[in-house]
N, C-alpha and C. Protein backbone atom coordinates (compact mmCIF):
# COMPACT_ATOMS: atom_id res chain seq x y z
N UNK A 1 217.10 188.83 279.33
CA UNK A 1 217.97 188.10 278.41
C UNK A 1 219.15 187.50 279.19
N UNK A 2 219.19 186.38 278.92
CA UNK A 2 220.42 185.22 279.34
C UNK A 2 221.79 185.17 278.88
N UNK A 3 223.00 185.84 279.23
CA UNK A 3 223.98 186.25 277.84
C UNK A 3 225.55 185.58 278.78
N UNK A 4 225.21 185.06 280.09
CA UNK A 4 226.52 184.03 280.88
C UNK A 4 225.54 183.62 281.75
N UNK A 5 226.55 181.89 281.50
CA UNK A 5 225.53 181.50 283.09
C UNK A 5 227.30 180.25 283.84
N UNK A 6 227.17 180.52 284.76
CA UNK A 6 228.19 179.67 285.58
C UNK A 6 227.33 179.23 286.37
N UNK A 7 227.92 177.58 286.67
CA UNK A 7 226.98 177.19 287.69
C UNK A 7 228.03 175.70 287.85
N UNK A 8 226.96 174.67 288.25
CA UNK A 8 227.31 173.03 288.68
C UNK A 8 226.89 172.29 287.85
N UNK A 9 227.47 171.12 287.56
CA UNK A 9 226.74 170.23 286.17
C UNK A 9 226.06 169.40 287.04
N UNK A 10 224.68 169.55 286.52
CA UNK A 10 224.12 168.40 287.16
C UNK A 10 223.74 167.25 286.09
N UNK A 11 223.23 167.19 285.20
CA UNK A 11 223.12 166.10 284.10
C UNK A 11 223.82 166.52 283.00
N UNK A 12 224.72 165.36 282.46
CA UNK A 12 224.67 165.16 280.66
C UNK A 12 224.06 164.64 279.23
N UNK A 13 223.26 165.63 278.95
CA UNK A 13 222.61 164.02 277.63
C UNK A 13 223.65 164.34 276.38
N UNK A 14 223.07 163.82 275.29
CA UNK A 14 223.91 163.76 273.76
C UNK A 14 224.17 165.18 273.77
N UNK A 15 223.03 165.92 273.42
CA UNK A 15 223.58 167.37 273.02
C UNK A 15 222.88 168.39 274.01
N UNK A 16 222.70 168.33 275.41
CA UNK A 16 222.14 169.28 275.89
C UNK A 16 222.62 168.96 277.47
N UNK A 17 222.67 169.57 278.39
CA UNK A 17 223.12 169.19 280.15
C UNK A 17 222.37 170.38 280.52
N UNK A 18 222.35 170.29 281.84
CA UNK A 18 221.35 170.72 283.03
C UNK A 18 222.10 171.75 283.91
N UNK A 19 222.57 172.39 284.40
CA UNK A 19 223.74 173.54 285.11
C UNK A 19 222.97 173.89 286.03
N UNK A 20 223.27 173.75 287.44
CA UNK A 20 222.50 174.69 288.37
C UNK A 20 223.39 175.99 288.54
N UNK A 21 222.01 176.69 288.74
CA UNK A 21 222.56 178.57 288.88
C UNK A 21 221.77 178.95 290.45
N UNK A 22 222.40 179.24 291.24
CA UNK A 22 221.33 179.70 292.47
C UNK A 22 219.97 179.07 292.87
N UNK A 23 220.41 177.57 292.70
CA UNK A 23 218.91 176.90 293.04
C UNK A 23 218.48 176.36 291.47
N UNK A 24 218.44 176.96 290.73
CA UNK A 24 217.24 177.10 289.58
C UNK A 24 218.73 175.88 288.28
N UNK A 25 217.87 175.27 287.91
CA UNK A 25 218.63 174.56 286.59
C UNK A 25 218.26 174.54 285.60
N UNK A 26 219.29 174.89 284.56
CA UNK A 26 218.83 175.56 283.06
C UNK A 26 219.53 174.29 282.13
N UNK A 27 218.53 174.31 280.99
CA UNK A 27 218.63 173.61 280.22
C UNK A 27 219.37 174.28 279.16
N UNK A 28 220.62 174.03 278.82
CA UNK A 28 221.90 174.28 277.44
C UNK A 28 222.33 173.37 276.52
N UNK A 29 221.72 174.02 275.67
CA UNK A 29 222.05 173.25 274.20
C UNK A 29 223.41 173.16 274.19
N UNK A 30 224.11 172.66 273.55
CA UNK A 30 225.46 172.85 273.17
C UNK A 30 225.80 172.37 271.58
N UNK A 31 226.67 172.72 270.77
CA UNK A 31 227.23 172.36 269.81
C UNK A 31 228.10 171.30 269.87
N UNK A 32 228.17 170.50 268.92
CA UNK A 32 229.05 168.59 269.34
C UNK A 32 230.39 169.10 270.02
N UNK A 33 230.79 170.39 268.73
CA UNK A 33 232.53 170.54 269.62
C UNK A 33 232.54 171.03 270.72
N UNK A 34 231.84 171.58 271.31
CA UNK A 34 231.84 172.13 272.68
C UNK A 34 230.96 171.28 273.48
N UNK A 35 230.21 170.38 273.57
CA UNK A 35 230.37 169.17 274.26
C UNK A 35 231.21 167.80 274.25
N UNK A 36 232.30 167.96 272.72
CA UNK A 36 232.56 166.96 273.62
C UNK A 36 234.07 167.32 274.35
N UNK A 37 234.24 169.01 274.53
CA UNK A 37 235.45 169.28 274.96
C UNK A 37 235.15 169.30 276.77
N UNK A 38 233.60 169.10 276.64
CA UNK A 38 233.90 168.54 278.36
C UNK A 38 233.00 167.38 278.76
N UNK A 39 233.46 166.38 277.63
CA UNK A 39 233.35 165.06 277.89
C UNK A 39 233.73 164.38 279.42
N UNK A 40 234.87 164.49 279.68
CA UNK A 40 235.37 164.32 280.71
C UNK A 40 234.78 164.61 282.28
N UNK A 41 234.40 166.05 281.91
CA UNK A 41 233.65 166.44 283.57
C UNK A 41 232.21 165.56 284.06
N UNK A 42 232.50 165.45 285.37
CA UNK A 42 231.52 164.65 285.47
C UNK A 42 230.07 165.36 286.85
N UNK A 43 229.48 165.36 287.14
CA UNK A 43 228.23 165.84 287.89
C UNK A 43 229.00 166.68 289.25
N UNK A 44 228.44 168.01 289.23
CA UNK A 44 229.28 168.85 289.97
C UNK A 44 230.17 169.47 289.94
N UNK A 45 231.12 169.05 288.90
CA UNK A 45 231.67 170.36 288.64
C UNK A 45 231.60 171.50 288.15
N UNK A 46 232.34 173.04 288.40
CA UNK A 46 232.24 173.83 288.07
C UNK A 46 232.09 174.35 286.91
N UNK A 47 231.18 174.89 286.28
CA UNK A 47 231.10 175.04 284.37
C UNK A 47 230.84 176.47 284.26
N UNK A 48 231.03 177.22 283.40
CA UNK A 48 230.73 178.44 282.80
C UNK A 48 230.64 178.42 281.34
N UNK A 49 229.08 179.05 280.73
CA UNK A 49 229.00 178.88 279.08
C UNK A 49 228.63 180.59 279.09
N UNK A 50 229.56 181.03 278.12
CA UNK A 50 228.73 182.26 277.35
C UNK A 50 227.55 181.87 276.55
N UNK A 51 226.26 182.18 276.63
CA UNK A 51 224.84 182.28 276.36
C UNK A 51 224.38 182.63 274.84
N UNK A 52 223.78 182.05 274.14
CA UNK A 52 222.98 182.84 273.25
C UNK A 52 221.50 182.46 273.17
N UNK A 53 220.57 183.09 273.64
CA UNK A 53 219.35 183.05 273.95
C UNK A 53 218.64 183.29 272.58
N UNK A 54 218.08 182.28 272.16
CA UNK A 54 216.74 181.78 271.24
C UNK A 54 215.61 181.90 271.75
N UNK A 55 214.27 183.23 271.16
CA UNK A 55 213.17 182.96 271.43
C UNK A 55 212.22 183.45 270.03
N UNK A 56 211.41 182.91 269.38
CA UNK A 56 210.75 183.61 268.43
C UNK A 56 209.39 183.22 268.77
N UNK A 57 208.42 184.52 267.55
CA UNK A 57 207.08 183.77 267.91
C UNK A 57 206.47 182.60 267.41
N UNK A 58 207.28 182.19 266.55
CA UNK A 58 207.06 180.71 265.83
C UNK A 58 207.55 179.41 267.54
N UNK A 59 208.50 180.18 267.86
CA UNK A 59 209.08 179.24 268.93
C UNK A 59 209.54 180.09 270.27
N UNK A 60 208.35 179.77 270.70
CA UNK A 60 208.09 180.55 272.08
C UNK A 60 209.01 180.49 273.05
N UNK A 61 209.16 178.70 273.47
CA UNK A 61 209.58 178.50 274.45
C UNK A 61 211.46 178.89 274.34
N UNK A 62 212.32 179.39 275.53
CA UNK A 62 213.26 180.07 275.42
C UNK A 62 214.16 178.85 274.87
N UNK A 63 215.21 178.97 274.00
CA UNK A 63 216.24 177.95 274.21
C UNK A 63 217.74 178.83 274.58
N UNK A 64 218.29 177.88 275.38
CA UNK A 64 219.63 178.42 275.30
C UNK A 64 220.72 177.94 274.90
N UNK A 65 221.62 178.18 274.11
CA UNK A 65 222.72 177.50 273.58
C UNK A 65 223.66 178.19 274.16
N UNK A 66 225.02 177.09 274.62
CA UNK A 66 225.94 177.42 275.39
C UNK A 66 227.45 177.55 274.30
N UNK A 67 228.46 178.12 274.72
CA UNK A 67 229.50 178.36 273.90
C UNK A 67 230.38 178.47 275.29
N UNK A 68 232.05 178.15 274.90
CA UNK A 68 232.77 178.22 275.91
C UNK A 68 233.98 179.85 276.02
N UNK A 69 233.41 180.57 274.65
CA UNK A 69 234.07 181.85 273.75
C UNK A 69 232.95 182.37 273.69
N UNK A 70 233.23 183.93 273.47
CA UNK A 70 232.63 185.25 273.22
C UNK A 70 233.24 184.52 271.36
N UNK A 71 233.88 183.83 270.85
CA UNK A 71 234.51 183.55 270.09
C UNK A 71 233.34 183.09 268.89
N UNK A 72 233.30 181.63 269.79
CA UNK A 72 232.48 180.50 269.41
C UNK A 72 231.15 181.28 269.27
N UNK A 73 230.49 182.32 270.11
CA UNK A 73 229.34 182.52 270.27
C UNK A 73 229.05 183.47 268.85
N UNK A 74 230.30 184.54 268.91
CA UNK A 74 229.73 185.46 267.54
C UNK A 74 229.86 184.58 266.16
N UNK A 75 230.56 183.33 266.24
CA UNK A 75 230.81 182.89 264.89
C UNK A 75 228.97 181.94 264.38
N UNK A 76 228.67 181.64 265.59
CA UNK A 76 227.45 180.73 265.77
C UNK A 76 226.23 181.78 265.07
N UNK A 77 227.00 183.00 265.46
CA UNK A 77 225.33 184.20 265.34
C UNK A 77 225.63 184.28 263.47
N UNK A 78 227.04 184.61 262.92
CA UNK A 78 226.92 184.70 261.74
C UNK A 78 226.77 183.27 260.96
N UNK A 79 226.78 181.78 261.52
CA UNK A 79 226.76 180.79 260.79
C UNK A 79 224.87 180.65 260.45
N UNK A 80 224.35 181.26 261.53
CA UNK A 80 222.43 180.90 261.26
C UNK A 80 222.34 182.58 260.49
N UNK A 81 222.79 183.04 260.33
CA UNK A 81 222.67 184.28 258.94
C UNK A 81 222.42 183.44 257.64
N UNK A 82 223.08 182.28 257.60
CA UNK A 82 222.93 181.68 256.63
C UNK A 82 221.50 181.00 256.00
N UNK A 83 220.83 181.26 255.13
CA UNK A 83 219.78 180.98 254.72
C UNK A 83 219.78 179.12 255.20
N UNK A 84 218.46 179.06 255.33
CA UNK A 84 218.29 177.59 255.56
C UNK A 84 219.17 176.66 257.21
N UNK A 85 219.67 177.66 257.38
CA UNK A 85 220.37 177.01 258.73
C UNK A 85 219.99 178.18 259.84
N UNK A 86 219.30 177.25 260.51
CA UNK A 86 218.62 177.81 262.11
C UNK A 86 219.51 177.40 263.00
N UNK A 87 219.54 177.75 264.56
CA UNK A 87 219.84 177.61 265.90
C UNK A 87 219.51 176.01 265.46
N UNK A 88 218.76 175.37 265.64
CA UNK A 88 218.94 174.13 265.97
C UNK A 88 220.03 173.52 265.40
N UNK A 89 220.02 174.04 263.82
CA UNK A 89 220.49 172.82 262.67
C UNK A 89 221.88 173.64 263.09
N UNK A 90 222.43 174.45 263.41
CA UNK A 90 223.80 175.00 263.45
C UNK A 90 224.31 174.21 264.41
N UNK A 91 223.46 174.37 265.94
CA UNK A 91 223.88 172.95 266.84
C UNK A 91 224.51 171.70 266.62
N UNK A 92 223.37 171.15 265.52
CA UNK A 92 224.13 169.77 265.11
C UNK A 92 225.25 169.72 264.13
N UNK A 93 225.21 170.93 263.36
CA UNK A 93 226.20 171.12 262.48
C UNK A 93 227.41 171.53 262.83
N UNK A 94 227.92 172.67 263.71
CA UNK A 94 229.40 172.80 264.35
C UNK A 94 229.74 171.70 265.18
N UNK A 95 230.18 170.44 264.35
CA UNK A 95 231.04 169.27 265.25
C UNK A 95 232.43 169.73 265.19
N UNK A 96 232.83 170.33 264.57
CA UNK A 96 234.22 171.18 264.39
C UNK A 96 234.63 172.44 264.97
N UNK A 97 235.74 172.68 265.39
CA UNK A 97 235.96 173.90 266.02
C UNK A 97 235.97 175.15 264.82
N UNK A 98 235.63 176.09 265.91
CA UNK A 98 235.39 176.92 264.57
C UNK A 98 236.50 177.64 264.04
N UNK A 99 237.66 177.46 264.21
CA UNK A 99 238.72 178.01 263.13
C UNK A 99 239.09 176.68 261.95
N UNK A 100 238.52 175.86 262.17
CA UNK A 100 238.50 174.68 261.36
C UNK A 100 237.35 174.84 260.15
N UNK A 101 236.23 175.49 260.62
CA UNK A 101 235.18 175.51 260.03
C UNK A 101 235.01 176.72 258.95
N UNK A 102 235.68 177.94 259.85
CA UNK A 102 236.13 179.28 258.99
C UNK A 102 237.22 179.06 257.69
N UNK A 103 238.20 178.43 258.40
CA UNK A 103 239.51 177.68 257.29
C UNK A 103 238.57 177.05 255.85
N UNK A 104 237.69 176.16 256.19
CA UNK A 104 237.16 175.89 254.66
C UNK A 104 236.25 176.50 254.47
N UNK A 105 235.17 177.31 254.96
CA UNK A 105 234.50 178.73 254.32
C UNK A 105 235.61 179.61 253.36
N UNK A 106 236.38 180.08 254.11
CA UNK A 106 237.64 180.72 252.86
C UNK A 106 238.31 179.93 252.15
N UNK A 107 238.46 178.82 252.61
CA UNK A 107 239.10 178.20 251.18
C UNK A 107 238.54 177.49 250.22
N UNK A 108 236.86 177.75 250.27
CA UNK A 108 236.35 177.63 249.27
C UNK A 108 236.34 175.95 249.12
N UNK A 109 236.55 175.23 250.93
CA UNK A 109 236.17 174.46 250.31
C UNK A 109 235.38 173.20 250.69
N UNK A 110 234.52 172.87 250.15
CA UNK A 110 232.85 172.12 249.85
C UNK A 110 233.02 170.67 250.53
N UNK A 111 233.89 169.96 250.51
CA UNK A 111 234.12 168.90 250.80
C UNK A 111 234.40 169.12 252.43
N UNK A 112 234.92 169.84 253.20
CA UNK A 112 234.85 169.86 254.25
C UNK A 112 233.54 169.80 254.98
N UNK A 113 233.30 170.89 254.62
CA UNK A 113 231.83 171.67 254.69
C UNK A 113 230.36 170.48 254.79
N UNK A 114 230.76 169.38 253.73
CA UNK A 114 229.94 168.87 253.44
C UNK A 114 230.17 167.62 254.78
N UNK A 115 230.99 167.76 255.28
CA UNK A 115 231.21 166.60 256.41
C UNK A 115 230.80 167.27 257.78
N UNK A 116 230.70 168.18 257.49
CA UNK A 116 229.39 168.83 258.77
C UNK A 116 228.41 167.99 259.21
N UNK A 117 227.39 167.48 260.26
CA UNK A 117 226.42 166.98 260.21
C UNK A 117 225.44 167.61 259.79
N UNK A 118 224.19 167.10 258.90
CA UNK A 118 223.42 167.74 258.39
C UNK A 118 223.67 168.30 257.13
N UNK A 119 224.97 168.88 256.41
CA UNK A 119 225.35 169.58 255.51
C UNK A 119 225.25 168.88 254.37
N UNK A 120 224.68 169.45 253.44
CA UNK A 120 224.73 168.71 251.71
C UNK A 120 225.71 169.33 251.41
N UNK A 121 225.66 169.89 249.76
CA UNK A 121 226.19 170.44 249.14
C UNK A 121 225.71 171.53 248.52
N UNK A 122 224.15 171.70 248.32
CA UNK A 122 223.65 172.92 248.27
C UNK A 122 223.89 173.89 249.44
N UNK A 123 223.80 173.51 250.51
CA UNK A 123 223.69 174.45 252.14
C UNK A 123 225.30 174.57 252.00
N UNK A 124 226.12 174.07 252.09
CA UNK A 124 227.56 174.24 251.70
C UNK A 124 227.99 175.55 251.00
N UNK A 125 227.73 175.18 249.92
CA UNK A 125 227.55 176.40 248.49
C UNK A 125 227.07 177.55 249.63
N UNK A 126 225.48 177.47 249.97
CA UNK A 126 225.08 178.60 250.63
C UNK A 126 226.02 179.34 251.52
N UNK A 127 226.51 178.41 252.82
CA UNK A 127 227.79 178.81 253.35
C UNK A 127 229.13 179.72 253.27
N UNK A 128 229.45 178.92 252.37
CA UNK A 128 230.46 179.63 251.31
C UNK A 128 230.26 181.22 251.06
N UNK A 129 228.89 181.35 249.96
CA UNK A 129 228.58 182.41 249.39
C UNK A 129 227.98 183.15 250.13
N UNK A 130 227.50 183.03 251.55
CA UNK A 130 227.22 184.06 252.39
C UNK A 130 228.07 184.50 252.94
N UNK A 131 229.13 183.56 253.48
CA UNK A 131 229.94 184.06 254.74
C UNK A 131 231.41 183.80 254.16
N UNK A 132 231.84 183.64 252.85
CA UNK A 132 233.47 184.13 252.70
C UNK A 132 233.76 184.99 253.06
N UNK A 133 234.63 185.64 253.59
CA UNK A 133 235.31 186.96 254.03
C UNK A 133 234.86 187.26 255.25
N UNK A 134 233.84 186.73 255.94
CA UNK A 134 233.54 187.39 257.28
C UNK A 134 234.26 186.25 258.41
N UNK A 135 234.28 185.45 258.04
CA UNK A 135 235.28 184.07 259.05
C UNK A 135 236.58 184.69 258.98
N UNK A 136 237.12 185.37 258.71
CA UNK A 136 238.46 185.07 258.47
C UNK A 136 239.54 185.38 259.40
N UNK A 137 238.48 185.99 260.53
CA UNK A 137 239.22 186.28 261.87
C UNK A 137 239.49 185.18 262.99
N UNK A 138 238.41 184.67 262.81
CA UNK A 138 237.96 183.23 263.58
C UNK A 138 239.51 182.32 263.42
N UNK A 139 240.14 181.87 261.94
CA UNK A 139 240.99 181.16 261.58
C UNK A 139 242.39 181.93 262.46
N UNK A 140 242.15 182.93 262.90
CA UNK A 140 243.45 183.64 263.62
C UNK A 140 243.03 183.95 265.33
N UNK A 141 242.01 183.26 265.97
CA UNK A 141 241.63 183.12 267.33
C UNK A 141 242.97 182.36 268.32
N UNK A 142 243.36 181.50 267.47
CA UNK A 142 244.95 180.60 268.15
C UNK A 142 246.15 180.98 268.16
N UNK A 143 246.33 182.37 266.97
CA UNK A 143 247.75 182.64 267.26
C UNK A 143 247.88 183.94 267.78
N UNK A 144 246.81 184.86 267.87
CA UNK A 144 246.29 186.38 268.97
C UNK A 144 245.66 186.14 270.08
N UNK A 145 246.32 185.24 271.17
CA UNK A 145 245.49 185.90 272.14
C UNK A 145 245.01 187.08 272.76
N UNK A 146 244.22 186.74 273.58
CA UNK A 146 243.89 188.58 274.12
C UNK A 146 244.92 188.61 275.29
N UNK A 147 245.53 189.79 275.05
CA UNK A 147 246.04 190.35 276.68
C UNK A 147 247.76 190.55 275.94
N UNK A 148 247.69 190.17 274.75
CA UNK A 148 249.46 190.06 274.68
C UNK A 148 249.58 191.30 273.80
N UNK A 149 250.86 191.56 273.71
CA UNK A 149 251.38 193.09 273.27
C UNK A 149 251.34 192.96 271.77
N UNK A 150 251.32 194.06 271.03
CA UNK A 150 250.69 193.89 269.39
C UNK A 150 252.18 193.46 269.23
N UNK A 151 252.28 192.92 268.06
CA UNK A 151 253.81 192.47 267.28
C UNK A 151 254.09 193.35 266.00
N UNK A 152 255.11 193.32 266.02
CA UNK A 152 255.82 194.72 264.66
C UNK A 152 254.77 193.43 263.31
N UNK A 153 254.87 194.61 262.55
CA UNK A 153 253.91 194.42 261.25
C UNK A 153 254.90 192.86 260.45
N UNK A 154 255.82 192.78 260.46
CA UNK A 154 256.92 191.88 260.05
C UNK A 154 256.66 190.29 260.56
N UNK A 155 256.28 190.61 262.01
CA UNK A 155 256.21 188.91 262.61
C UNK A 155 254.79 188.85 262.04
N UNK A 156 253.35 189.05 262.47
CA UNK A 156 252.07 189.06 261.83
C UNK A 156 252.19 188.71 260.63
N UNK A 157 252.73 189.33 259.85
CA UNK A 157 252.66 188.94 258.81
C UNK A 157 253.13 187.57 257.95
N UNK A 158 253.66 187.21 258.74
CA UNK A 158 254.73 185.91 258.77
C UNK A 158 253.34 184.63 259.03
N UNK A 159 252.86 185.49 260.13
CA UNK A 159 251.83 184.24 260.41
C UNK A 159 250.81 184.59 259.74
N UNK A 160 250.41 185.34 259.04
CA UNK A 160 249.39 185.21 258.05
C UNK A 160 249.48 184.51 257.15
N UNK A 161 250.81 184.91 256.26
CA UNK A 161 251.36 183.66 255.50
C UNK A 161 250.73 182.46 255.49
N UNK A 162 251.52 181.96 256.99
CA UNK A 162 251.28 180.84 257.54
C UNK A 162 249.82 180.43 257.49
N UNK A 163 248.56 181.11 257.47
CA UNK A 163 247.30 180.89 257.83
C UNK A 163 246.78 180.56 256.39
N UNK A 164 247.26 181.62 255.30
CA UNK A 164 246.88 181.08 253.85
C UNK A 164 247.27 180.18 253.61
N UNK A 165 248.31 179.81 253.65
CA UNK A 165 249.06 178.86 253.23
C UNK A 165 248.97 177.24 253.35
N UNK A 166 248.95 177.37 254.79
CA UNK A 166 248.20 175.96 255.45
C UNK A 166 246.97 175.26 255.84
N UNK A 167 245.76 176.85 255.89
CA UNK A 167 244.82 176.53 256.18
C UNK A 167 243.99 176.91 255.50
N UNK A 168 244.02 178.17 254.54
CA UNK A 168 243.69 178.38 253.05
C UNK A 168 243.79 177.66 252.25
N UNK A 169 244.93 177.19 252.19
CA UNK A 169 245.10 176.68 250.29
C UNK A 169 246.05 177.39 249.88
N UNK A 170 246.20 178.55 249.97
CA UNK A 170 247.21 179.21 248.60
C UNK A 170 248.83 178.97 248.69
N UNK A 171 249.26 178.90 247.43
CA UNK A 171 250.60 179.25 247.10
C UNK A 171 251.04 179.53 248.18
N UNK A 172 252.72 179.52 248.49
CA UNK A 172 253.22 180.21 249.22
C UNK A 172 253.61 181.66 248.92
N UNK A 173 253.84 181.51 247.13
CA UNK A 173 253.92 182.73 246.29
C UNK A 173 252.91 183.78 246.13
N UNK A 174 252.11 183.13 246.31
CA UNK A 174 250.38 184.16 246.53
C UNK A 174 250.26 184.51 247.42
N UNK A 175 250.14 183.83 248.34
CA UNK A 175 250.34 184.16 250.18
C UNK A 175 251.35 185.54 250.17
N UNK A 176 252.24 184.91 249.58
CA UNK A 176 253.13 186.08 250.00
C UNK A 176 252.65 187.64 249.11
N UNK A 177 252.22 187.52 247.79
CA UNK A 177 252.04 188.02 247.22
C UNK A 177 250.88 189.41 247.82
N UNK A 178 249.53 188.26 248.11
CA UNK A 178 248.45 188.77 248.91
C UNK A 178 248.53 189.57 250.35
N UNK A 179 249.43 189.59 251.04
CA UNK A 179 249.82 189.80 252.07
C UNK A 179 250.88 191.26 252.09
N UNK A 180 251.77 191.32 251.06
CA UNK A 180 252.47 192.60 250.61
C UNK A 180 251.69 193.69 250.00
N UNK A 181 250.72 193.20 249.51
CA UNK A 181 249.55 194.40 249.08
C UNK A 181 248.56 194.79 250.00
N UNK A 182 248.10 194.08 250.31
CA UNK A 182 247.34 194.56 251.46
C UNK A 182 247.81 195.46 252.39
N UNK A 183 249.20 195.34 252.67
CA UNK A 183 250.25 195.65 253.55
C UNK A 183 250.02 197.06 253.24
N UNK A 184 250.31 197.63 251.63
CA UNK A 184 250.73 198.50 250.85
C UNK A 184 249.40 199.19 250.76
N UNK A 185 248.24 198.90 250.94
CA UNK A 185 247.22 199.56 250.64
C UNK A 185 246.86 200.29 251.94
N UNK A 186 247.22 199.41 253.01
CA UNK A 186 246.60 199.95 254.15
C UNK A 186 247.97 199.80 255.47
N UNK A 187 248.79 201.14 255.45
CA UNK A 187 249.91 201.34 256.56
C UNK A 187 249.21 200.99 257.90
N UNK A 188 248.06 201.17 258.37
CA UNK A 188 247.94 201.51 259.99
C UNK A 188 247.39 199.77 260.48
N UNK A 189 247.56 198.82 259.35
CA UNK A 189 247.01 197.79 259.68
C UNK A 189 248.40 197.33 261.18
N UNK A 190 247.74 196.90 262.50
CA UNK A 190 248.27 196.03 263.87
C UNK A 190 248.26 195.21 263.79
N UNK A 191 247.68 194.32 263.17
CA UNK A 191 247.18 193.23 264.03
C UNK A 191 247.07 191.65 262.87
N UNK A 192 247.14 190.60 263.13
CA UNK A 192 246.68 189.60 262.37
C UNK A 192 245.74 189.61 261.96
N UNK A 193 244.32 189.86 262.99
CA UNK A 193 243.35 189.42 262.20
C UNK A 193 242.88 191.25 260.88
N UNK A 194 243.65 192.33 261.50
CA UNK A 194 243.33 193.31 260.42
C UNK A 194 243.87 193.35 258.79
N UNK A 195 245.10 192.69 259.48
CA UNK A 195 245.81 192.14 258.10
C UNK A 195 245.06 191.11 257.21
N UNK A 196 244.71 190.15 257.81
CA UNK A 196 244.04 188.76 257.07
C UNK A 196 242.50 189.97 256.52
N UNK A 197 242.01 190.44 257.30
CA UNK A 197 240.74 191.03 256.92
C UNK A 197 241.05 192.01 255.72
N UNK A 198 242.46 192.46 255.54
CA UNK A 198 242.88 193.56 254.06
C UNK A 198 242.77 192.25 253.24
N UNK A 199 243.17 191.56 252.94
CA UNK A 199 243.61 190.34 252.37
C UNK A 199 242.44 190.14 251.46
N UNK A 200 241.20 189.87 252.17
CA UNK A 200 240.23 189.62 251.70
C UNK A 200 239.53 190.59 251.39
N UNK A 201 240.03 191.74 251.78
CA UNK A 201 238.99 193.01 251.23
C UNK A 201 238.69 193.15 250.08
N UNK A 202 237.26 193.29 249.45
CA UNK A 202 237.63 193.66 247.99
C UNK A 202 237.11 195.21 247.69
N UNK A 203 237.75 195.79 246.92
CA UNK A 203 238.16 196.86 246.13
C UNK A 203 236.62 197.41 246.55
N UNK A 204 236.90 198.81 246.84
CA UNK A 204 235.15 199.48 246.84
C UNK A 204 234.59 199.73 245.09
């Protein structure tokens, strides 16, 4: 199994390029937003994709799809959970980054969704109703990086706010509202994305 590959660019087409690895050159799918964030590079330079390896017995031959995140890659594995959307059709469908894409999964909303390539409004719906509540970490990938020191429960929370608010949809009064309970239900919550994940928890 294929799960990183770094190498040299040797060709670009629309949605797929060529990478040499030790001699040998592999063929990587890519998703629109992550090709066209290296629009720019041109034959030979240095590239590295985190991997997700496609093989079934319907479809033998291996494919590999490239991601530039451990990020991008787990959001890709829960977007083909989705009934009716495979590895291929997810390809053509993430032209958007994916905290863009998570943002209207939770906010419920269809019109984004539907400007996906490929996307109707039934597969939308599907979207939605499979995967609300499980994106909702994805939408907080830009303001947690990894490596930095946790922040008192007070600032996080500030930017959660901020995440309903602007990239949700809600109230600022709800936001705030949603965010003090969660708070209240669960003391040991660190972190942004544990907070946003109370938020959406629902009740056992």
């Amino acid at each position: 199994m294929i799960g990183y590959l770094q190498g040299r660019l040797l060709k670009k087409e629309e949605e797929k390029l060529l990478l040499l690895v030790g001699g040998i050159g592999y063929e990587i799918l890519l998703p629109a937003s992550v090709m066209a964030s290296i629009a720019s590079c041109e034959t030979g330079e240095e590239l590295s994709f985190s991997i997700y390896y496609h093989q079934t017995e319907r479809q033998p031959k291996p494919t590999l799809i490239g991601f530039h995140t451990e990020a991008e890659k787990d959001f890709f594995q829960l977007f083909i959970s989705v009934e009716d959307i495979g590895p291929m059709k997810a390809v053509k469908a993430m032209g958007l980054p994916i905290e863009e894409i998570s943002a209207a999964i939770e906010g419920n909303d269809l019109k984004s969704l539907m400007k996906l390539p490929g996307i109707g409004k039934r597969t939308a719906q599907k979207i939605i109703a499979t995967l609300e509540g499980k994106t909702t970490r994805f939408a907080l990938d830009d303001i947690s990086p990894a490596g930095t020191p946790p922040l008192p429960q007070e600032a996080f929370a500030d930017q959660v706010i901020d995440v309903l608010t602007h990239q949700l949809g809600h109230k600022s009064s709800d936001a705030k509202a949603l965010v003090a309970e969660a708070m209240a239900r669960n003391t040991a919550i660190d972190s942004p994305e544990t907070l946003l994940d109370e938020v959406y928890r629902k009740p056992a």
